[in-house]
Protein backbone atom coordinates (compact mmCIF):
# COMPACT_ATOMS: atom_id res chain seq x y z
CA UNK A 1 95.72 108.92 97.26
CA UNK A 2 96.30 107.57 93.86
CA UNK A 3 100.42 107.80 92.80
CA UNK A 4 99.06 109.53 89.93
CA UNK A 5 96.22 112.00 90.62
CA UNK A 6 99.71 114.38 91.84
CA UNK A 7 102.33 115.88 89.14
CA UNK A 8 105.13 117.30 91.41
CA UNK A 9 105.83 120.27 90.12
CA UNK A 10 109.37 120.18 89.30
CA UNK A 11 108.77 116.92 86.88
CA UNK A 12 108.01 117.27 83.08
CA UNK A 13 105.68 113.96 82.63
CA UNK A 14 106.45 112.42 79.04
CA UNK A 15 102.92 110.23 78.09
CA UNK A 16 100.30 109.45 79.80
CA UNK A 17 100.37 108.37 83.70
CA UNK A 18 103.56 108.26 85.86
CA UNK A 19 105.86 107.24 83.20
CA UNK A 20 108.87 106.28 84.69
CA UNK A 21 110.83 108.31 81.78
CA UNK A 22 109.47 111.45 84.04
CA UNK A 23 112.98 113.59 83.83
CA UNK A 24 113.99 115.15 86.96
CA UNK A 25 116.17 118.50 87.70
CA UNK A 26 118.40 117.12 90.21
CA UNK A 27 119.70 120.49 91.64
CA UNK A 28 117.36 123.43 90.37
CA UNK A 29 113.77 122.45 91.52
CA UNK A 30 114.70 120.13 94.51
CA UNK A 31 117.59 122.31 96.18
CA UNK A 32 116.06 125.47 96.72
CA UNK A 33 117.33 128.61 98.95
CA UNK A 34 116.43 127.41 102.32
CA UNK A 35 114.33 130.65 104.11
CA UNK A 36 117.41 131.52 106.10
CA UNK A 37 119.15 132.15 103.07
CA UNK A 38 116.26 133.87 101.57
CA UNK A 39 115.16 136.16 104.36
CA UNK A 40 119.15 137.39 104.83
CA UNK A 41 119.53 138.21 101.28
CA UNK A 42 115.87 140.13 101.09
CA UNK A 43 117.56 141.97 104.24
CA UNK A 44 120.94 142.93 102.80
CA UNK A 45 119.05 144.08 99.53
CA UNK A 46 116.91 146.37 101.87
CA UNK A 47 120.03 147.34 103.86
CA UNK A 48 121.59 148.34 100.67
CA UNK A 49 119.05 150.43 99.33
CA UNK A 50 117.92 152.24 102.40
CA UNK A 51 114.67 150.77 103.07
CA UNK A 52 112.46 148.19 104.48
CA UNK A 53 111.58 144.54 103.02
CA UNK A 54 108.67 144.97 100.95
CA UNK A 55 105.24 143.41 101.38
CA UNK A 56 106.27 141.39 97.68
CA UNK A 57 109.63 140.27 100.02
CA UNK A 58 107.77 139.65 103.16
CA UNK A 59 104.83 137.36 100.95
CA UNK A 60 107.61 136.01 99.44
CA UNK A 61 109.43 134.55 102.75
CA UNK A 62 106.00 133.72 103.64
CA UNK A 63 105.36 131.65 101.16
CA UNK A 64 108.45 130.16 101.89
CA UNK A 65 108.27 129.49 105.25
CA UNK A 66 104.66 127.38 104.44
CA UNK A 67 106.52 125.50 102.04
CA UNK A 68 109.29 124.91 104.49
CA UNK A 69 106.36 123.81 107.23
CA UNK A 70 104.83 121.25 105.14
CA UNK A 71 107.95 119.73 104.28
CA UNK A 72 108.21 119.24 108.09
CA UNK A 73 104.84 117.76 108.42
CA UNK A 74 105.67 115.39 105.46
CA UNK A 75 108.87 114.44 107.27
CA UNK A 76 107.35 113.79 110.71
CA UNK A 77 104.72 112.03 109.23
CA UNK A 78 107.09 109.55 106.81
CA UNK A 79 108.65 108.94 110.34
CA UNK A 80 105.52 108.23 112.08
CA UNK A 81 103.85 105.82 109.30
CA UNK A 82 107.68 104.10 108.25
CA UNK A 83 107.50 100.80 109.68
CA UNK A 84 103.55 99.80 108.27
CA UNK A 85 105.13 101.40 104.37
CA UNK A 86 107.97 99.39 105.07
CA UNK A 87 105.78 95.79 106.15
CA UNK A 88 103.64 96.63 103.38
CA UNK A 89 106.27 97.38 100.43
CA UNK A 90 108.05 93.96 101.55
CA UNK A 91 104.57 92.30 101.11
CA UNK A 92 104.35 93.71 98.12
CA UNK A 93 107.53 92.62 96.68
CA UNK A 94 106.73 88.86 98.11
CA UNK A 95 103.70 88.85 95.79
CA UNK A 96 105.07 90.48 92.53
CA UNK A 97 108.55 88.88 93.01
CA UNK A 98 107.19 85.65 94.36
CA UNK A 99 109.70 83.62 92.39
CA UNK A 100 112.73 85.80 93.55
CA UNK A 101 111.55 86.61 96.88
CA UNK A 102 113.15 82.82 98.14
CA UNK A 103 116.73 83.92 96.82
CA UNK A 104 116.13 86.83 99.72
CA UNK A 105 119.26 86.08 101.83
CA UNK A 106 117.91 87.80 104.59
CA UNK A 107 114.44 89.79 104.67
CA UNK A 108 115.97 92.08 107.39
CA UNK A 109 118.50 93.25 105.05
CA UNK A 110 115.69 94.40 102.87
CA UNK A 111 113.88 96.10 105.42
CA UNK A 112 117.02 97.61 106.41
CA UNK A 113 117.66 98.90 103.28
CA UNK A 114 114.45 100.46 102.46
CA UNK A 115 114.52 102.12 105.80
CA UNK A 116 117.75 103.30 105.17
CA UNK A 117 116.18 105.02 101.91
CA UNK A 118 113.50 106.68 103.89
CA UNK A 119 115.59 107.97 105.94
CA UNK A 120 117.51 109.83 103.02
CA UNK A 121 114.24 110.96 101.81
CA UNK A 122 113.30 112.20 105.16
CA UNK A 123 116.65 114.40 105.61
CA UNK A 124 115.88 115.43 102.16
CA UNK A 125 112.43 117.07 103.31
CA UNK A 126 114.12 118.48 106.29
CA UNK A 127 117.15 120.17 104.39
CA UNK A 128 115.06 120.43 101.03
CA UNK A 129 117.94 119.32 99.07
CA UNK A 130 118.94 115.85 97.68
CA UNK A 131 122.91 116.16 98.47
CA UNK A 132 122.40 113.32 101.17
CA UNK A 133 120.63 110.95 98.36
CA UNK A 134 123.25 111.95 95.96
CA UNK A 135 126.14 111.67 98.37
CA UNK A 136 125.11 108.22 99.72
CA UNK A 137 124.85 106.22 95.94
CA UNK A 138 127.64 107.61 94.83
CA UNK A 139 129.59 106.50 97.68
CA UNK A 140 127.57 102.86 97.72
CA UNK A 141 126.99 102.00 93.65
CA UNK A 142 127.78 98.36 94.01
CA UNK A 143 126.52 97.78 97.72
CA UNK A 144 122.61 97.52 96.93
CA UNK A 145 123.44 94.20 94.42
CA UNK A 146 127.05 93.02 95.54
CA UNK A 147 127.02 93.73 98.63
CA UNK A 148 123.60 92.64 100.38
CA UNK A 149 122.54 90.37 96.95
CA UNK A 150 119.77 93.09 96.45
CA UNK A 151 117.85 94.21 93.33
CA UNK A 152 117.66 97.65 91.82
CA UNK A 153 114.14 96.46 90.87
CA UNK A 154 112.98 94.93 94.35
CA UNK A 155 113.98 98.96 96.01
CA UNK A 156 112.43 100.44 93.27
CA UNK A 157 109.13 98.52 93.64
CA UNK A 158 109.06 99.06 97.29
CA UNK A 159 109.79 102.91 96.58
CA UNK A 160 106.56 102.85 94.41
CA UNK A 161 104.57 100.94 96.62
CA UNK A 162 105.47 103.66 99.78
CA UNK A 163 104.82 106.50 97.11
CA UNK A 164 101.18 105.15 96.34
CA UNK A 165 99.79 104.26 99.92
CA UNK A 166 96.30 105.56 99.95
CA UNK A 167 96.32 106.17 104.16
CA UNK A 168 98.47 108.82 103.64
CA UNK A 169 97.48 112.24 103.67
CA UNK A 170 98.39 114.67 100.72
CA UNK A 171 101.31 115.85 102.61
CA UNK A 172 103.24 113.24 101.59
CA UNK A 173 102.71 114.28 98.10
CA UNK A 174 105.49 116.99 98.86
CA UNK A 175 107.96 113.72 99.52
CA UNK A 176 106.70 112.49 96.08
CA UNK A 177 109.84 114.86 95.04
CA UNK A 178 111.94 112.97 96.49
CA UNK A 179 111.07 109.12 96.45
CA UNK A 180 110.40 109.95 92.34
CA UNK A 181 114.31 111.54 92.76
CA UNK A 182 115.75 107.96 94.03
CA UNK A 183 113.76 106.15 92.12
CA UNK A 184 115.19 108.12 89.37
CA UNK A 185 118.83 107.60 90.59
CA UNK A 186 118.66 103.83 91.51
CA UNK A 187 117.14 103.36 87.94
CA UNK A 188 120.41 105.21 86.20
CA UNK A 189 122.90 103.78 88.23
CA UNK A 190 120.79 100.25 87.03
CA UNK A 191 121.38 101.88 83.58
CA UNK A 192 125.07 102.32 84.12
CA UNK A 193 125.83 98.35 86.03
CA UNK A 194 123.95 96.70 83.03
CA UNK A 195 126.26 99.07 80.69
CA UNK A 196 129.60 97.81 82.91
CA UNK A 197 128.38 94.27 82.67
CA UNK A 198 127.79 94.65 78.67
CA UNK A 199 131.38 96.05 78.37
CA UNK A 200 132.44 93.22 80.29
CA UNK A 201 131.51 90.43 78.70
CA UNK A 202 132.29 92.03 75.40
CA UNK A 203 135.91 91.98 75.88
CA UNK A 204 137.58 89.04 73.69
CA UNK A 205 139.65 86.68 75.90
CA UNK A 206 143.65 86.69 75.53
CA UNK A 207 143.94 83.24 73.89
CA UNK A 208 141.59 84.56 71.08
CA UNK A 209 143.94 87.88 70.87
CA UNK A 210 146.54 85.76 70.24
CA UNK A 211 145.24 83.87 67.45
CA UNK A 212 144.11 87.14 65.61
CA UNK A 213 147.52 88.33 66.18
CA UNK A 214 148.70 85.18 65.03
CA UNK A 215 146.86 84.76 61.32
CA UNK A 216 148.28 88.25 60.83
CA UNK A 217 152.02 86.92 60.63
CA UNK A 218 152.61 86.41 57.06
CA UNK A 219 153.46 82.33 56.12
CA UNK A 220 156.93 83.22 55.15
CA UNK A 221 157.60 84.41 59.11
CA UNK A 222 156.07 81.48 60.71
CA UNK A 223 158.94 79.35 58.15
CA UNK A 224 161.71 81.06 59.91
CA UNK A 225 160.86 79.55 63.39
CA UNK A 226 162.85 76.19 64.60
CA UNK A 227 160.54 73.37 63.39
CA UNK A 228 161.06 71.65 66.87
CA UNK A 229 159.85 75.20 68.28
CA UNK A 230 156.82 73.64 70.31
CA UNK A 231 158.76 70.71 71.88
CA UNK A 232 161.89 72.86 72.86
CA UNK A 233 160.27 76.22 73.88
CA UNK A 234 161.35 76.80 76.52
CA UNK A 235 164.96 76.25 75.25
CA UNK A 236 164.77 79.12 72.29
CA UNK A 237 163.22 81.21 75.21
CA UNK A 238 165.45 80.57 77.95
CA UNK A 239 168.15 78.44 77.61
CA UNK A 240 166.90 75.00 78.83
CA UNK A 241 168.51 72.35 77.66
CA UNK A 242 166.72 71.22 74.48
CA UNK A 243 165.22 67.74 74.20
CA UNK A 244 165.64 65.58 71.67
């Protein structure tokens, strides 16, 4: 199935194709009521007024509860076809990263890592909610590059590659969701390292503080310091005996 013949629904596209500027609601579309929640609340509302759940109510949990289902399905079946996505995402990256892919420290580490990512997905599908995406790169921003010598990019691409794989069925569309939600994430917290690195190297060393410091001291100032200052600093400063 091509990565683009679906629109999830709870992405505003901005162009034509997937454009990766697609803009995601992180907590309105993706965390929804789970039926539980749902089903108690049309309950207590009937309670409260003395009646029974309506047939809107009841077609309401019902179309709930098939939403709930496929997620399911799309879960057991991300489980059942993760290690091929994974063999063929790493392939992938070999061939469109073929420069970087010999700076890999360790191609295990990779596959770890994007089966650690389909695992979040997966919980995501089963909970309908992205809180253990969220929870897991806030808690791990500098791991993915620092920490296992990892690109953004290279998880990214594999993401895409998963998201596109034509043997799946259109279940996995409803998972779309949630890869195009990490994909998403990984590319802002890329967004917010580059800014940290930018801020970094923008910061003037201390030597060259000094000297701006230094021009600002008016020429009658510098004439009041010991004209053997240099050679005997450390005597004005502490006390050493002064050479001569």
């Amino acid at each position: 199935m091509d990565e683009c013949a679906i629109a999830p629904p709870n992405r505003q596209l901005i162009g034509s194709g997937c454009d990766r500027q697609d803009k995601i609601d992180r907590k309105t579309n993706l965390d929804a009521p789970s039926m539980q929640t749902s089903i108690l609340a049309a309950i207590a509302t009937a309670k409260a007024e003395n009646r029974f759940v309506s047939d809107r109510e009841l077609q309401a949990e019902e179309e709930r509860l098939k939403q709930d289902l496929a997620r399911i399905e799309a879960a057991s079946l991300l489980f059942n076809q993760a290690q091929s996505l994974i063999d063929e995402a790493i392939e992938a990256l070999n061939q469109k990263f073929s420069d970087e892919a010999a700076t890999f420290e360790s191609k295990e580490n990779l596959r770890l890592v994007i089966e650690h990512y389909l695992h979040l997905i997966q919980y995501s599908l089963v909970t309908n909610s992205t809180a253990a995406i969220d929870e897991y790169l806030s808690n791990s921003k500098y791991e993915i590059t620092d920490g296992l010598s990892l690109s953004v990019d290279w998880i990214v691409e594999a993401l895409d590659c998963i998201k596109a794989d034509r043997r799946l069925t259109e279940n996995l569309a409803i998972a779309n969701n949630y890869i195009d939600y990490t994909i998403d994430a990984l590319l802002k917290l890329k967004e917010t390292q580059n800014e940290e690195i930018s801020d970094t190297s923008t910061v003037k060393p201390f030597w060259e503080k000094i000297v701006e410091i230094g021009a600002q001291v008016p020429e009658s100032e510098w004439a009041k310091l010991p004209r053997d200052l240099a050679s005997n600093f450390e005597h004005y400063m502490y006390g050493a005996p002064k050479e001569e």
